[in-house]
Protein backbone atom coordinates (compact mmCIF):
# COMPACT_ATOMS: atom_id res chain seq x y z
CA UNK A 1 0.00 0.00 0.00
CA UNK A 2 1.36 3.69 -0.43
CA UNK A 3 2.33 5.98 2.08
CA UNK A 4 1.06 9.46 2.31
CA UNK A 5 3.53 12.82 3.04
CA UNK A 6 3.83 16.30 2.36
CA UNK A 7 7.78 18.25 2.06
CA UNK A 8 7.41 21.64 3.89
CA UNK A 9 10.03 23.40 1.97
CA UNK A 10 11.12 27.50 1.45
CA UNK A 11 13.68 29.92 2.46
CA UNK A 12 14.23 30.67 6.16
CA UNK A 13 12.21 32.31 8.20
CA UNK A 14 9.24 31.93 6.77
CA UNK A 15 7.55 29.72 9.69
CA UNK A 16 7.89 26.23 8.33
CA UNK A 17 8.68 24.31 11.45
CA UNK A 18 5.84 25.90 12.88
CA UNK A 19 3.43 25.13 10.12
CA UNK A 20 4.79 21.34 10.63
CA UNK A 21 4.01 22.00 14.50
CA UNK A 22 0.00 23.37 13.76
CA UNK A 23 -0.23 20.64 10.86
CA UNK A 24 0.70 17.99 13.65
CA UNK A 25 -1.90 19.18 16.26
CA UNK A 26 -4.30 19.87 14.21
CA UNK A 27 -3.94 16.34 12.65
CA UNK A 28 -4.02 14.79 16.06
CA UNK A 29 -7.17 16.88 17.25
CA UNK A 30 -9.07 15.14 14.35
CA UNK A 31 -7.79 11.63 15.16
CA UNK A 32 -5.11 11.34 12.46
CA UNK A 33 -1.75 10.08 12.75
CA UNK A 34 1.57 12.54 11.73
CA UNK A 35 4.80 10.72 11.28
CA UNK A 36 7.23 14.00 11.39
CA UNK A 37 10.69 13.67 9.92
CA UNK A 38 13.20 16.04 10.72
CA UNK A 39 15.31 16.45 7.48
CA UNK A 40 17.32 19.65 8.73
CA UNK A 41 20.38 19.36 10.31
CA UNK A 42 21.20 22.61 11.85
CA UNK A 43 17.34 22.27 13.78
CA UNK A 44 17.67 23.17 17.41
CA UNK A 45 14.26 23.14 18.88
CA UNK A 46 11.06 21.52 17.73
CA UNK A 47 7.42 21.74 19.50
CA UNK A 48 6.66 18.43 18.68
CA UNK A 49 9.57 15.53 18.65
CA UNK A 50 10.67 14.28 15.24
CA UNK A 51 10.00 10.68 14.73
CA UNK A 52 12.68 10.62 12.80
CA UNK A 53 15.41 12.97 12.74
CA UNK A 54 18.38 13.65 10.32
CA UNK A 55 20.73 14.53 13.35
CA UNK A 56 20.76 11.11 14.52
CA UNK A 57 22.63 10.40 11.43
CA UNK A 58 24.83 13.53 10.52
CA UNK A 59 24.46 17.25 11.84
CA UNK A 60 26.02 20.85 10.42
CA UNK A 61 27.53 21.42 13.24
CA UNK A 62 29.90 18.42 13.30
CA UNK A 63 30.30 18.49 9.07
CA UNK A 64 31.71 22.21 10.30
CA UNK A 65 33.79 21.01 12.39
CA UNK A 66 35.37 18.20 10.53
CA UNK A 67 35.36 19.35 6.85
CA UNK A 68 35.86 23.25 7.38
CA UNK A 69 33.01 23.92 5.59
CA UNK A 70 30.37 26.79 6.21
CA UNK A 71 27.19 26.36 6.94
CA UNK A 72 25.64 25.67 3.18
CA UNK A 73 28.41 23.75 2.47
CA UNK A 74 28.39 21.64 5.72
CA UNK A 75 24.44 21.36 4.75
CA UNK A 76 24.64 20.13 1.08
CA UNK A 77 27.62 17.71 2.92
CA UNK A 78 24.50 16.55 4.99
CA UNK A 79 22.16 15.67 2.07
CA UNK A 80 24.96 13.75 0.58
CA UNK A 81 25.91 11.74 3.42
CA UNK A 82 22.53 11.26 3.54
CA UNK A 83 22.13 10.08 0.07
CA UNK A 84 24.72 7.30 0.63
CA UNK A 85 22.73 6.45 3.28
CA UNK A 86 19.29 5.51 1.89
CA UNK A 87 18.68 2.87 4.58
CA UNK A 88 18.43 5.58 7.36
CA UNK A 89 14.85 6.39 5.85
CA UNK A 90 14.28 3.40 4.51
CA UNK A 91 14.43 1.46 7.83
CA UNK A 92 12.66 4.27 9.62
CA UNK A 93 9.65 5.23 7.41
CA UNK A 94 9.31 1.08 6.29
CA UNK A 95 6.69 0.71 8.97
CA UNK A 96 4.55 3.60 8.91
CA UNK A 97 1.23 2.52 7.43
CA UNK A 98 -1.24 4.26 5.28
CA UNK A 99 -3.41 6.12 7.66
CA UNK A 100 0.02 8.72 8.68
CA UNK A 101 0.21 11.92 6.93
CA UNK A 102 4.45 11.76 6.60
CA UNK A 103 5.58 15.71 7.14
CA UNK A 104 8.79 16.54 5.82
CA UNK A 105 10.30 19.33 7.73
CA UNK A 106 12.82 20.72 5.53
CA UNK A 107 15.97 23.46 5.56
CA UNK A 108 15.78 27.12 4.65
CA UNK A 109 18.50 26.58 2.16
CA UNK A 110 16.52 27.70 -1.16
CA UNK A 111 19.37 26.08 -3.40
CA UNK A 112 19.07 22.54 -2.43
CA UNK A 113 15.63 22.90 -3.77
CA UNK A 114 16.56 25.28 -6.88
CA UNK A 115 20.27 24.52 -8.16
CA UNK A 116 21.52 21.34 -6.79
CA UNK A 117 19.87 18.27 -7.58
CA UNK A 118 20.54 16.61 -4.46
CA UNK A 119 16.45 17.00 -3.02
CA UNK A 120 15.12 15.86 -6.81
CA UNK A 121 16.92 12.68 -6.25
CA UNK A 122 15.52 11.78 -2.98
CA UNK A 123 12.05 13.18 -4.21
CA UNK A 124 12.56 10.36 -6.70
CA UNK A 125 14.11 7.90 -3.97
CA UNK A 126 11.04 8.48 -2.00
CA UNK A 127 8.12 8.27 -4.32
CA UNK A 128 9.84 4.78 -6.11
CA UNK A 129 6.73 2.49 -6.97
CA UNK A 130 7.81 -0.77 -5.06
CA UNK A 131 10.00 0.67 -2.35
CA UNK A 132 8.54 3.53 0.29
CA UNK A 133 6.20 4.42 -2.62
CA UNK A 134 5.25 7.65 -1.13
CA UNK A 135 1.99 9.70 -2.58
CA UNK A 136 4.22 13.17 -2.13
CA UNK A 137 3.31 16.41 -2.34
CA UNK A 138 5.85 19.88 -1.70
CA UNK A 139 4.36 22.41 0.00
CA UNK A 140 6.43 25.82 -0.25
CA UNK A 141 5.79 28.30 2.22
CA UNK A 142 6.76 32.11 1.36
CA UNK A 143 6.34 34.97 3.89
CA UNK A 144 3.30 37.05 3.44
CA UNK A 145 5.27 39.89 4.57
CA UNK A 146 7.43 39.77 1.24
CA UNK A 147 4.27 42.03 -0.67
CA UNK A 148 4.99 44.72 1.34
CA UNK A 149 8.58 44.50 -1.23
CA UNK A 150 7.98 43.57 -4.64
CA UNK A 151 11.85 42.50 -5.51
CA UNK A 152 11.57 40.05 -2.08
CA UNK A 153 8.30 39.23 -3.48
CA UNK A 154 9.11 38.35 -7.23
CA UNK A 155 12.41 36.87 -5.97
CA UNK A 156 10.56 34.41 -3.53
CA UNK A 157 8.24 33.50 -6.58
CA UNK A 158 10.89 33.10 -8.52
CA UNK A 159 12.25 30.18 -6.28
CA UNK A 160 9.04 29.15 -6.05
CA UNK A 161 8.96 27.87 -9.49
CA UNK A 162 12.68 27.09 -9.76
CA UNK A 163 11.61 24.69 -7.14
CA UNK A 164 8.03 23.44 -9.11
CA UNK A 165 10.05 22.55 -12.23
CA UNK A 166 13.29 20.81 -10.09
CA UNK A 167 11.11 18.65 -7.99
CA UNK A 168 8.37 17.22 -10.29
CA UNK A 169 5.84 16.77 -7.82
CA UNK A 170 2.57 18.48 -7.20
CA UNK A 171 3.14 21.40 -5.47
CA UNK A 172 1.53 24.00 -3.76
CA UNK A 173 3.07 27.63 -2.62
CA UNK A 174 1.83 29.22 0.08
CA UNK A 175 2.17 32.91 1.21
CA UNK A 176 2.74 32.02 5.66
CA UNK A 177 2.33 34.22 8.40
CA UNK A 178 -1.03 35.84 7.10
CA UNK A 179 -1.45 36.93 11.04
CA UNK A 180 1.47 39.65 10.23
CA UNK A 181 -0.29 41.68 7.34
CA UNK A 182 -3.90 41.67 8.18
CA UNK A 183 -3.83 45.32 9.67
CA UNK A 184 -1.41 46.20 6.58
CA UNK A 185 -3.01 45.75 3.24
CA UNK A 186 -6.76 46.10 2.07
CA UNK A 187 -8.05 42.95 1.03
CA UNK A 188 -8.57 43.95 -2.74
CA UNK A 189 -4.96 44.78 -2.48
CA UNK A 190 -3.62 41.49 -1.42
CA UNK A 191 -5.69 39.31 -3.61
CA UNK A 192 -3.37 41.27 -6.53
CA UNK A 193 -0.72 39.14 -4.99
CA UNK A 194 -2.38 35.67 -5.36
CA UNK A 195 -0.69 35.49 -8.25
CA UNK A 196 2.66 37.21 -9.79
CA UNK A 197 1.85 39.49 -12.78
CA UNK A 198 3.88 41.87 -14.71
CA UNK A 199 1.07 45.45 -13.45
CA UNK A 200 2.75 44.85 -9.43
CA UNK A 201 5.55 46.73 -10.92
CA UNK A 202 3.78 49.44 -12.60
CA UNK A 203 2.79 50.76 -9.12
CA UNK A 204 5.14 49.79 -6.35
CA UNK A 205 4.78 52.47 -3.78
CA UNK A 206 8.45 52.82 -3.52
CA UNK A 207 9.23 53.37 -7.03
CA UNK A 208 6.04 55.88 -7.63
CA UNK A 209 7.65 57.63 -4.24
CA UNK A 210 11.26 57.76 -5.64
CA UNK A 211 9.99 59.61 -9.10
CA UNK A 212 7.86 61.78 -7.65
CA UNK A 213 10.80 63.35 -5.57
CA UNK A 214 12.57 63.46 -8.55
CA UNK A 215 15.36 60.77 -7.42
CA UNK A 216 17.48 59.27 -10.48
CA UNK A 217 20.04 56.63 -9.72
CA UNK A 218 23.32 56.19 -12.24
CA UNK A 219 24.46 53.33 -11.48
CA UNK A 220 28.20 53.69 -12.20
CA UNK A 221 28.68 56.30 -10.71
CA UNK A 222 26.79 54.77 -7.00
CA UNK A 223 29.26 53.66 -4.44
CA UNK A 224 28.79 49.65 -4.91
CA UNK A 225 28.16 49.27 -1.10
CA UNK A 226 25.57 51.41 -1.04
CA UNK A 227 22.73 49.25 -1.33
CA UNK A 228 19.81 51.48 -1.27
CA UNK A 229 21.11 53.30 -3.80
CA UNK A 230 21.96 50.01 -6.04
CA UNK A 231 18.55 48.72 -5.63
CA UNK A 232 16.82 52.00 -6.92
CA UNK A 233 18.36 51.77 -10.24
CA UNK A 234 17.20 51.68 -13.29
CA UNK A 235 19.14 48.12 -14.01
CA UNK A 236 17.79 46.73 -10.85
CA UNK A 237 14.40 47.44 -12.42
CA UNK A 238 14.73 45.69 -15.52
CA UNK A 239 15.63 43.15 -13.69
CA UNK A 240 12.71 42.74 -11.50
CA UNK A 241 10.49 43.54 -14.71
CA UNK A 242 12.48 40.90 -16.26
CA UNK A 243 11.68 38.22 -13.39
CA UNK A 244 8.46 39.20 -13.20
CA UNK A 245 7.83 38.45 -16.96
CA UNK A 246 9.10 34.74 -16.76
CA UNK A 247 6.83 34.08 -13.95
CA UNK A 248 3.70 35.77 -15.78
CA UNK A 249 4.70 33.61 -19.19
CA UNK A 250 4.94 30.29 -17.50
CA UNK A 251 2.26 31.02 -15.70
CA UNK A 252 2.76 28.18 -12.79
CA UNK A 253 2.72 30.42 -9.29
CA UNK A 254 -0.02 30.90 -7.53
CA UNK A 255 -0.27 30.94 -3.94
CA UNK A 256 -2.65 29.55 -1.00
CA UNK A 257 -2.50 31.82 2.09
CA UNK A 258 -1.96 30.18 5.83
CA UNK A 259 -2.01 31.67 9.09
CA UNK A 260 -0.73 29.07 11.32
CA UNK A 261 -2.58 30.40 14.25
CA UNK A 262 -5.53 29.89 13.03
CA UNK A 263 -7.12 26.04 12.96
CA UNK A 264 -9.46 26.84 10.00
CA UNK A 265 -6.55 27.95 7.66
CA UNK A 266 -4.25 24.58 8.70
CA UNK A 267 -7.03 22.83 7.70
CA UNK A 268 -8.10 24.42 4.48
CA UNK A 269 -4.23 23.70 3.16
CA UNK A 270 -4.44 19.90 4.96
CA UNK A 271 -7.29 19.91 2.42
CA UNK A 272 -5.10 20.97 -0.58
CA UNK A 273 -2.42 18.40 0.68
CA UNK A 274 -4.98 15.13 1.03
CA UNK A 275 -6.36 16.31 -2.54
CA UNK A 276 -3.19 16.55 -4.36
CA UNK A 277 -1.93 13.19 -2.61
CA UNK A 278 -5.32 11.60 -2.89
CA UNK A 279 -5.54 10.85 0.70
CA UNK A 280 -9.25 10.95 0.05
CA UNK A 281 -10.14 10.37 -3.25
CA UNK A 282 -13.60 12.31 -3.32
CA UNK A 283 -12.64 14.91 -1.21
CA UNK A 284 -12.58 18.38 -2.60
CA UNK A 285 -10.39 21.32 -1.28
CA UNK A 286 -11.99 23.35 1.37
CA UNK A 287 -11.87 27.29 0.60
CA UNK A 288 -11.49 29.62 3.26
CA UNK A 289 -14.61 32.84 3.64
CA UNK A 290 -12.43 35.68 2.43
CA UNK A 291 -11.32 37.68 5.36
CA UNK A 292 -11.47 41.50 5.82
CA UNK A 293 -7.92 43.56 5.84
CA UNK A 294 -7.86 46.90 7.22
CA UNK A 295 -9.58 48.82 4.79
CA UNK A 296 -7.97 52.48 5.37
């Protein structure tokens, strides 16, 4: 029979261990079973206890030690110690039956998920028809705070779908930490954000402020650490306008949004999750009553 699990992936910071932690109670206040696999190494603290945790095998702080390597280096050394080491998940995920939701609690390292192919191969590991023959879905969480910036924001989508097209599996992205920008940004305003489009740019507030007081930026003649200055530019603006234009042609991003305080929200993206992993085949995704923003 298959196994069920979900990868909580995206950079740091952007509340995945605690999204594993709500997804977990919430699981177990509707009678379900979470099997929660720790797959960071540099982890310190977790509200609920892994089941099965990648520092019991190898940690970043020894690699460090050992290897002289930094902390992304000693990290990608992690995921490919851990990649000769298949059995380690093997022998502790063989057991877990079909009625466990598996969560994958995963780095903050965006480029084991975007530019080395070191996650894609244990995606594949882990999904093998015949061995663990996981039903797997990625879930990629992205601050909801990032709007307030559109470069952070069409940066984050950017990985976003770096990550969609590495990993091959269905995926959903999802824009945490909705608790934060409630009593920022009118509703109408956020729901621009749902998905990435190409008009964000035409009226970012910090762009309409800067020509308004007149401010031009030349580039080569800015003082290189001065980053303000570098990021008002007119070539950092082609670049976002060029981002933004690959996301709106391959048309892939769109996000889910998640406060983690909130039980309703956990369970509208548990929905998502059982529906793309078929945890219920008849089920349908349960959509959230729009919420009011602060509407001054």
């Amino acid at each position: 029979m298959s196994k069920y699990g979900v990868m909580v992936m995206g950079p740091a910071g952007v509340g995945k261990s605690t999204f594993c932690a709500s997804l977990i109670t919430h699981l177990r206040l509707n009678r379900r079973s979470a099997f929660y696999v720790n797959l960071d190494p540099a982890a310190e603290q977790f509200e609920h206890q892994p089941d099965l945790d990648i520092k019991d095998l190898i940690t970043v702080e020894d690699v460090m030690d050992e290897e002289n390597l930094g902390p992304n280096g000693g990290l990608i050394y992690c995921f490919e110690f851990l990649m000769e080491n298949l059995d380690f998940l093997t022998e502790g995920l063989d057991s877990v039956t079909e009625e466990y939701l598996i969560i994958f609690d995963m780095p903050g390292q965006i480029e084991l998920y975007t530019h080395v192919p070191v996650v894609p191969t244990l995606i594949k590991f882990l999904t093998q028809p015949g061995a663990l023959d996981i039903r797997l879905c990625a879930a990629y969480l992205l601050e909801a705070q990032f709007v307030m910036d559109r470069a952070k924001y069409f940066a984050g989508s950017l990985s976003a779908m770096s990550a969609m097209l590495m990993l091959e599996v269905p995926h959903l992205n999802i824009l945490s930490k909705m608790d934060l920008i409630k009593d920022q940004m009118r509703k109408k305003d956020f729901k621009r954000f749902i998905t990435p489009d190409t008009t964000l740019l035409e009226d970012d507030p910090t762009d309409i402020a800067r020509r308004k007081a007149g401010i031009q930026v030349d580039v080569h003649s800015t003082d290189p650490k001065d980053k303000d200055a570098l990021m008002s530019g007119a070539t950092f603006q082609n670049l976002n306008t060029a981002v933004a234009n690959l996301l709106e042609s391959f048309s892939m991003v769109s996000y889910l949004k998640l406060d983690s305080t909130d039980e309703d929200s956990v369970q509208a993206i548990l929905s998502y999750i059982d529906d793309l992993i078929q945890y219920h085949e008849a089920q349908e995704p349960k959509e959230l009553p729009e919420e009011e923003y602060e509407e001054e």
